[in-house]
C-alpha atoms as a PDB file:
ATOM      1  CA  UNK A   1      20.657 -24.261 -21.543  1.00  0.00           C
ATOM      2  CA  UNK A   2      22.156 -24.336 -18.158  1.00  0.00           C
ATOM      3  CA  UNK A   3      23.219 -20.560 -18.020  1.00  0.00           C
ATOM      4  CA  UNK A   4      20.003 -19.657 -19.115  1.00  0.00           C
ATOM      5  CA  UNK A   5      18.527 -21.951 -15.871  1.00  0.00           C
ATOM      6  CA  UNK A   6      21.415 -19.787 -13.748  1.00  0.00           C
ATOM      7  CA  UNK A   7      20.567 -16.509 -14.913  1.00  0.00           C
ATOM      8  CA  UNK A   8      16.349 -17.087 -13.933  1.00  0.00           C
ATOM      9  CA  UNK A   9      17.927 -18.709 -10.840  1.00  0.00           C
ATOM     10  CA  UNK A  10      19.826 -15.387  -9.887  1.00  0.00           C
ATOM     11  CA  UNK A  11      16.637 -13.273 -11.031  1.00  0.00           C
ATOM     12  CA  UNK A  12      14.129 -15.420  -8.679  1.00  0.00           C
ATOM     13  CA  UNK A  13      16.901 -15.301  -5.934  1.00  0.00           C
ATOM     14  CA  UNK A  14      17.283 -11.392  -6.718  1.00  0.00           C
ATOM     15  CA  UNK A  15      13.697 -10.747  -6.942  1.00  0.00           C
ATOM     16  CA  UNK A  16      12.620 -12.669  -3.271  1.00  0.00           C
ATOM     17  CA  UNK A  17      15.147 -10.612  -1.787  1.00  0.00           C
ATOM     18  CA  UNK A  18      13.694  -7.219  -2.509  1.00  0.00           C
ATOM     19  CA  UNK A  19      10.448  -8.869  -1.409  1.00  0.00           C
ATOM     20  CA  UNK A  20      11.684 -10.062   1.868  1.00  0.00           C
ATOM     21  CA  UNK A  21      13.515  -6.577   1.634  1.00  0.00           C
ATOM     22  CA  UNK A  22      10.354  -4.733   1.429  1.00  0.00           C
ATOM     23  CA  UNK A  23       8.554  -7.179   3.745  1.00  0.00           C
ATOM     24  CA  UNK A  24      11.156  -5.770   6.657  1.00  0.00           C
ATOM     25  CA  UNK A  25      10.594  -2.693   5.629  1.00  0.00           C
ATOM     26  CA  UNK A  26       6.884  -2.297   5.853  1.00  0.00           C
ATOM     27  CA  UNK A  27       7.356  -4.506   9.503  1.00  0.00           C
ATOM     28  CA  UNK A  28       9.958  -1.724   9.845  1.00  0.00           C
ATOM     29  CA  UNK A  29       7.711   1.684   9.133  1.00  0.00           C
ATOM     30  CA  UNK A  30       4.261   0.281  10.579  1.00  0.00           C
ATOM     31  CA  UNK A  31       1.415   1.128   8.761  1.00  0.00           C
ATOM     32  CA  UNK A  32       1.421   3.390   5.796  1.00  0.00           C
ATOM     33  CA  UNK A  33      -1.326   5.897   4.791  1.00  0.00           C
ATOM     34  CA  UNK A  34      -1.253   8.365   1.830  1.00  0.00           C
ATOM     35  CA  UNK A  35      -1.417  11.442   2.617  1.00  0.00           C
ATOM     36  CA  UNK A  36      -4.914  13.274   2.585  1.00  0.00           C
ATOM     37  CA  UNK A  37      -6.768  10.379   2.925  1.00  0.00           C
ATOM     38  CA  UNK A  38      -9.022  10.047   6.246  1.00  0.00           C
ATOM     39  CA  UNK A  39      -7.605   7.470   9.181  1.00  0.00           C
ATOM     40  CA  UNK A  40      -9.732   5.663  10.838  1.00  0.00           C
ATOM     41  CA  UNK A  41      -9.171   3.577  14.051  1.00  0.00           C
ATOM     42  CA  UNK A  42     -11.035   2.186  17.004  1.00  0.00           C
ATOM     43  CA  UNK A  43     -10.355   0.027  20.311  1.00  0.00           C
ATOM     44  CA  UNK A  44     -11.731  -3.667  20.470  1.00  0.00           C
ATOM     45  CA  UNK A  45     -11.986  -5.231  23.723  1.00  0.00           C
ATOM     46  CA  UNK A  46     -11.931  -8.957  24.156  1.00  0.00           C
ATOM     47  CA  UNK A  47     -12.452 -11.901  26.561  1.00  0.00           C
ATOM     48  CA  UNK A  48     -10.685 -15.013  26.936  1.00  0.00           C
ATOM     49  CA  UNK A  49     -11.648 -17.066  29.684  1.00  0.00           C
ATOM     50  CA  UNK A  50      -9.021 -18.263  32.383  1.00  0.00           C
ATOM     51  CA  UNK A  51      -9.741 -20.105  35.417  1.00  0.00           C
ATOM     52  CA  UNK A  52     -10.337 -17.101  38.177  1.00  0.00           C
ATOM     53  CA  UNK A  53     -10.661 -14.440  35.343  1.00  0.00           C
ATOM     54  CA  UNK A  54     -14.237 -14.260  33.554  1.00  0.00           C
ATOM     55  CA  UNK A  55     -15.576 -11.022  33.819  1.00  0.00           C
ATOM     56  CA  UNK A  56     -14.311  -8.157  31.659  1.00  0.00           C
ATOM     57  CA  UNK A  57     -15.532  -4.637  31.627  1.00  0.00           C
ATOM     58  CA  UNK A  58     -15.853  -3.219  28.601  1.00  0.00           C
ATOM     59  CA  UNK A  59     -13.080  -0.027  27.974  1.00  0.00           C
ATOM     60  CA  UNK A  60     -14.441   3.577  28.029  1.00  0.00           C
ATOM     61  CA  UNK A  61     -12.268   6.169  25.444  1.00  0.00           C
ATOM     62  CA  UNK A  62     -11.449   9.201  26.989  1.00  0.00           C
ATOM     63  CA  UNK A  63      -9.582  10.969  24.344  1.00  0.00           C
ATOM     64  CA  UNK A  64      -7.050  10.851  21.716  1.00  0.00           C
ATOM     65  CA  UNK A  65      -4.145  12.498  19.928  1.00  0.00           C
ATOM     66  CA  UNK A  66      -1.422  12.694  17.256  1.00  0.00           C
ATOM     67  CA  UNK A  67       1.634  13.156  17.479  1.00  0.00           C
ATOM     68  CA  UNK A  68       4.943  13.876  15.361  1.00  0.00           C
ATOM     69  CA  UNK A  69       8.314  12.193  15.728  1.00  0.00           C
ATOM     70  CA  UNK A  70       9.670  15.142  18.604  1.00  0.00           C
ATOM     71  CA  UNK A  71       5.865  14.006  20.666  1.00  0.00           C
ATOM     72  CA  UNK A  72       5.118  17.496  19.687  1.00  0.00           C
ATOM     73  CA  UNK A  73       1.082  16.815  19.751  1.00  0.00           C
ATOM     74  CA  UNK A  74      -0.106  17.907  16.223  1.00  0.00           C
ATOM     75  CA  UNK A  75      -3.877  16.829  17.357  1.00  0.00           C
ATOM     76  CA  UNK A  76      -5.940  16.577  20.138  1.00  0.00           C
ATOM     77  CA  UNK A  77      -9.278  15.228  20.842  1.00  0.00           C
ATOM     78  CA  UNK A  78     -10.601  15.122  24.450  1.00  0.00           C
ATOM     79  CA  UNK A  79     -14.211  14.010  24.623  1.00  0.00           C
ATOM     80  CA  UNK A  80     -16.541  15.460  27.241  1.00  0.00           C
ATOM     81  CA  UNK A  81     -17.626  11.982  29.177  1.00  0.00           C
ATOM     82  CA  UNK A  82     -16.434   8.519  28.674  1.00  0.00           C
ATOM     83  CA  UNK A  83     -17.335   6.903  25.489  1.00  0.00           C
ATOM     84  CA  UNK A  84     -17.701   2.972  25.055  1.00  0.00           C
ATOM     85  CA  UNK A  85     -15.512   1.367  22.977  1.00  0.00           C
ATOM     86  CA  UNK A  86     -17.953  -0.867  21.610  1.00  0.00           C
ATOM     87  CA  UNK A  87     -19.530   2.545  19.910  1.00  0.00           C
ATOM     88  CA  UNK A  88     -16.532   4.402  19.317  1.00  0.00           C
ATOM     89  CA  UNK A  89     -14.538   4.728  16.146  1.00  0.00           C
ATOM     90  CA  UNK A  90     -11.753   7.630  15.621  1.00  0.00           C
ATOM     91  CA  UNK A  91     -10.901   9.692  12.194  1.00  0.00           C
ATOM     92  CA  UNK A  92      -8.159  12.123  11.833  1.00  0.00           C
ATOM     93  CA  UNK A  93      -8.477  13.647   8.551  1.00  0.00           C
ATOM     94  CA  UNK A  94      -4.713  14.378   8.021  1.00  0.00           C
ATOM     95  CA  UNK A  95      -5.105  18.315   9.821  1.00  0.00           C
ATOM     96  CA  UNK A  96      -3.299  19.753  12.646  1.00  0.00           C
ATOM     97  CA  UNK A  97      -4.943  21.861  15.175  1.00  0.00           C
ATOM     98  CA  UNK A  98      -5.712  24.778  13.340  1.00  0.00           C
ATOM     99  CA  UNK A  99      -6.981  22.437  10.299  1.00  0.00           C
ATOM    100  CA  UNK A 100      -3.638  22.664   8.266  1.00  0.00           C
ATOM    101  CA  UNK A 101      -2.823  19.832   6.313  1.00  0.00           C
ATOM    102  CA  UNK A 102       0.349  17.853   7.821  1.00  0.00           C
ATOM    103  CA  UNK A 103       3.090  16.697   5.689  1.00  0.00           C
ATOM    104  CA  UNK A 104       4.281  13.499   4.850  1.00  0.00           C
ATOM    105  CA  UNK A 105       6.358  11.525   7.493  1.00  0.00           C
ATOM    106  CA  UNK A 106       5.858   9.425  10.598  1.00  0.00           C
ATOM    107  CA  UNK A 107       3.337  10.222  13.271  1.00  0.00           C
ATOM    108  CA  UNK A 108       2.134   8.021  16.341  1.00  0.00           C
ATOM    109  CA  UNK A 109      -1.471   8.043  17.393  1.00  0.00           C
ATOM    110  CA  UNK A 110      -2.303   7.784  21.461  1.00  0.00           C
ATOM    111  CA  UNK A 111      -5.884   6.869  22.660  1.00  0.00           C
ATOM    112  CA  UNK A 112      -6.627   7.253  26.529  1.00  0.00           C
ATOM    113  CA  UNK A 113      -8.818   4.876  27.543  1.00  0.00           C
ATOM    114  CA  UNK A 114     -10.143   3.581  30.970  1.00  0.00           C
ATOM    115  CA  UNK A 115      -7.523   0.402  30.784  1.00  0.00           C
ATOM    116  CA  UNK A 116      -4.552   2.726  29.898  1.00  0.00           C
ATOM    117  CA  UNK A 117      -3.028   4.355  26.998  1.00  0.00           C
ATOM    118  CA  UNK A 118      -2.682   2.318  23.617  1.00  0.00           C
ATOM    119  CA  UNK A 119      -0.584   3.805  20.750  1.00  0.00           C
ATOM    120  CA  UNK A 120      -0.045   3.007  16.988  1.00  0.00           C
ATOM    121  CA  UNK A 121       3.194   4.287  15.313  1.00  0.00           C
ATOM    122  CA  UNK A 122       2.002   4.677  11.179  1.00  0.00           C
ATOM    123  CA  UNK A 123       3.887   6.952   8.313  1.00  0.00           C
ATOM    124  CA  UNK A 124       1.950   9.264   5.724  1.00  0.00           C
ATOM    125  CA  UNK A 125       3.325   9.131   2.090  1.00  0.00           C
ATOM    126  CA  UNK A 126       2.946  11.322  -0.768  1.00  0.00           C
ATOM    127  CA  UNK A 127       2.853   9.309  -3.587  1.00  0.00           C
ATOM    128  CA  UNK A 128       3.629  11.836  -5.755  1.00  0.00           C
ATOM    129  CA  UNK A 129       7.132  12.695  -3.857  1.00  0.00           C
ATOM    130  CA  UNK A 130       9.520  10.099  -5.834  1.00  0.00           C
ATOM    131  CA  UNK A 131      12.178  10.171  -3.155  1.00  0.00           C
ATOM    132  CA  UNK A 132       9.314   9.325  -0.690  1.00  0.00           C
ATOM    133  CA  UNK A 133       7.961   5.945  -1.529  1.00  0.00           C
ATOM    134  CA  UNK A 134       6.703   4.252   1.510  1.00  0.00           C
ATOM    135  CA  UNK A 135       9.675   7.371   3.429  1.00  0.00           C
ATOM    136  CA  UNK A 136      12.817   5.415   3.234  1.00  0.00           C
ATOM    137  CA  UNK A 137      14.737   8.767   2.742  1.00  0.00           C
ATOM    138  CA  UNK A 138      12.678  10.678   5.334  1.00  0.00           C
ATOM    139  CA  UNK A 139      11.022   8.023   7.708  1.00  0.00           C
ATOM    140  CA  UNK A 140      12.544   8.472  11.424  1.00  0.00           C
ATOM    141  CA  UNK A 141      13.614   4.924  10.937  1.00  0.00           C
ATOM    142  CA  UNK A 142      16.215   5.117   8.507  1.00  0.00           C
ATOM    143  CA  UNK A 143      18.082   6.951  11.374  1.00  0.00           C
ATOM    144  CA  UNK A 144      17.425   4.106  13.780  1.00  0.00           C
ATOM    145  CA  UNK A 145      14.965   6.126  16.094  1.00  0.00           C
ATOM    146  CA  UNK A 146      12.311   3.430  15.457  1.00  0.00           C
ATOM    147  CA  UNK A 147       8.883   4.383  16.998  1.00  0.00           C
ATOM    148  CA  UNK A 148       7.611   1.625  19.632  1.00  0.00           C
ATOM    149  CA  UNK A 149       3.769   0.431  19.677  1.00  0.00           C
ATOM    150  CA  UNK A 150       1.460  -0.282  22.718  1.00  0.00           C
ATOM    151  CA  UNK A 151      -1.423  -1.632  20.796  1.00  0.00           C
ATOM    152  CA  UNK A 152      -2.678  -3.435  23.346  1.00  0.00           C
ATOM    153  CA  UNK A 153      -2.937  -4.166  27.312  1.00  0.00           C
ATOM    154  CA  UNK A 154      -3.998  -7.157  28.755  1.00  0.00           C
ATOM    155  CA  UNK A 155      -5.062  -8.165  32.040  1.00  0.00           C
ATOM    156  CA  UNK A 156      -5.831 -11.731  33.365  1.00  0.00           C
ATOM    157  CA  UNK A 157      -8.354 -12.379  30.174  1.00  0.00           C
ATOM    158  CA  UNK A 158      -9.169  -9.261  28.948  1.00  0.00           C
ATOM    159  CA  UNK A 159      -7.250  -7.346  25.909  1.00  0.00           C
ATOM    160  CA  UNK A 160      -8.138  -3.915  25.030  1.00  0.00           C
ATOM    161  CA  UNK A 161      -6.375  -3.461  21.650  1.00  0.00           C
ATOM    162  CA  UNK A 162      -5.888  -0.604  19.049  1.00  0.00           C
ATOM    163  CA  UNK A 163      -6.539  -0.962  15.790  1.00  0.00           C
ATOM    164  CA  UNK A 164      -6.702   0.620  12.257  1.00  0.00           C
ATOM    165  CA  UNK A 165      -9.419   0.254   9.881  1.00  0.00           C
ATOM    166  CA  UNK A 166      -8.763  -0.239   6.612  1.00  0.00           C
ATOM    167  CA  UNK A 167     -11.521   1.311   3.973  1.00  0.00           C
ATOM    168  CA  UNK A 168      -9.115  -0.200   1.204  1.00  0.00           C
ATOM    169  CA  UNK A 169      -6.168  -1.983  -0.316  1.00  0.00           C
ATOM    170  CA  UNK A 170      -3.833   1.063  -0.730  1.00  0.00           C
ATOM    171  CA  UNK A 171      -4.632   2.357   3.112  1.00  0.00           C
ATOM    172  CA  UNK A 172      -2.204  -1.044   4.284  1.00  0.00           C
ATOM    173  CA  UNK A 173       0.644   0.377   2.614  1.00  0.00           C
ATOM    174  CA  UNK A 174       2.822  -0.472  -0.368  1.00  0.00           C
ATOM    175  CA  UNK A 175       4.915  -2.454  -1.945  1.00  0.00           C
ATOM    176  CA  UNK A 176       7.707  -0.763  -2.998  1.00  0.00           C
ATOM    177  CA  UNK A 177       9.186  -2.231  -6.090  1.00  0.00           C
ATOM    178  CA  UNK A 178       5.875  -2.025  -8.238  1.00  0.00           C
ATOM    179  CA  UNK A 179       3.475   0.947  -8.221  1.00  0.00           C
ATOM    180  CA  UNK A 180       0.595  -0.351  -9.679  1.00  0.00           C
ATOM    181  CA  UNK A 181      -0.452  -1.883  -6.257  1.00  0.00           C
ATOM    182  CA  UNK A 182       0.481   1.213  -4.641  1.00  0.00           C
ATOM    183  CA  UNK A 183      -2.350   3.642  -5.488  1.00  0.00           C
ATOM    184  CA  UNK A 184      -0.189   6.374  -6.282  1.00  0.00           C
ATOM    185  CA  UNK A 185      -1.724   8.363  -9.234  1.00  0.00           C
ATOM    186  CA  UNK A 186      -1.487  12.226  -8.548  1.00  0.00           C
ATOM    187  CA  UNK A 187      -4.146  14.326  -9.455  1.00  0.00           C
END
């Protein structure tokens, strides 16, 4: 009786660590998308108020871009005037500049507004790669060149922060160990 007790000890002890193992790992990679599917993202200002600081202005988008691991910009979007922030949502459909499909791997996403630049580091999978679940053989990560966010800047009570927008469960990324809540049927 007690080595059965040890044995679904060591599996429970076993089994948390590939959770907390995978828990790093997403922390690790950022956000995950599968490839082909359409990214969206905006900028959300808010207020907090501080004694002295009560008036925020409200963050105009001047642009945005993707770009690969090397900062080699893969796409570009530059609008014509200012846009509010409050009306503004991004999509990158996955396409480089001459509306090529990218490949899977680990991108970083820069949007220009009037309080500064904001970036999001995020990976695209191909689910149907099975050396690439959630990139651990390809990710830019797994040879320690980490990619560094500035999702948001703040000034006395105002944050302007970058942030994805998640249609579903699978666009958050995966966990690892079991498919099933990975999304990853291939057509």
């Amino acid at each position: 009786m007690r080595s059965t007790w040890v044995r679904i000890g060591c599996v429970a002890v076993l089994l948390s660590l590939m959770v907390g193992g995978a828990a790093m790992a997403s922390s690790l990679f950022g956000t995950t998308f599968q490839l082909g599917e359409a990214i969206q993202f905006e900028v959300e200002d808010t207020t907090t108020w501080l004694w002295g600081c009560c008036c925020c202005e409200d963050s105009l988008v001047l642009g945005w871009r993707i770009v690969n691991i090397y900062e080699q910009v893969v796409y570009s979007v530059v609008h014509d005037a200012p846009v509010a922030s409050a009306i503004w949502q991004g999509t990158w459909m996955q396409l480089d500049m001459n509306d090529v499909a990218v490949a899977a791997g680990d991108y970083k996403l820069y949007v220009d507004t009037t309080v500064g630049t904001l970036s999001r580091c995020f990976t695209l999978r191909d689910p149907c790669n099975c050396c690439n679940w959630c990139n651990w053989c390809t990710s830019s990560c797994a040879s320690c060149n980490c990619c560094e966010d500035v999702s948001s800047i703040s000034d006395c009570g105002c944050r302007t922060t970058l942030v994805f927008v998640e249609d579903d469960a699978c666009a958050s990324g995966c966990f690892p160990f079991f498919w099933w809540g990975c999304c990853s049927s291939c057509p």
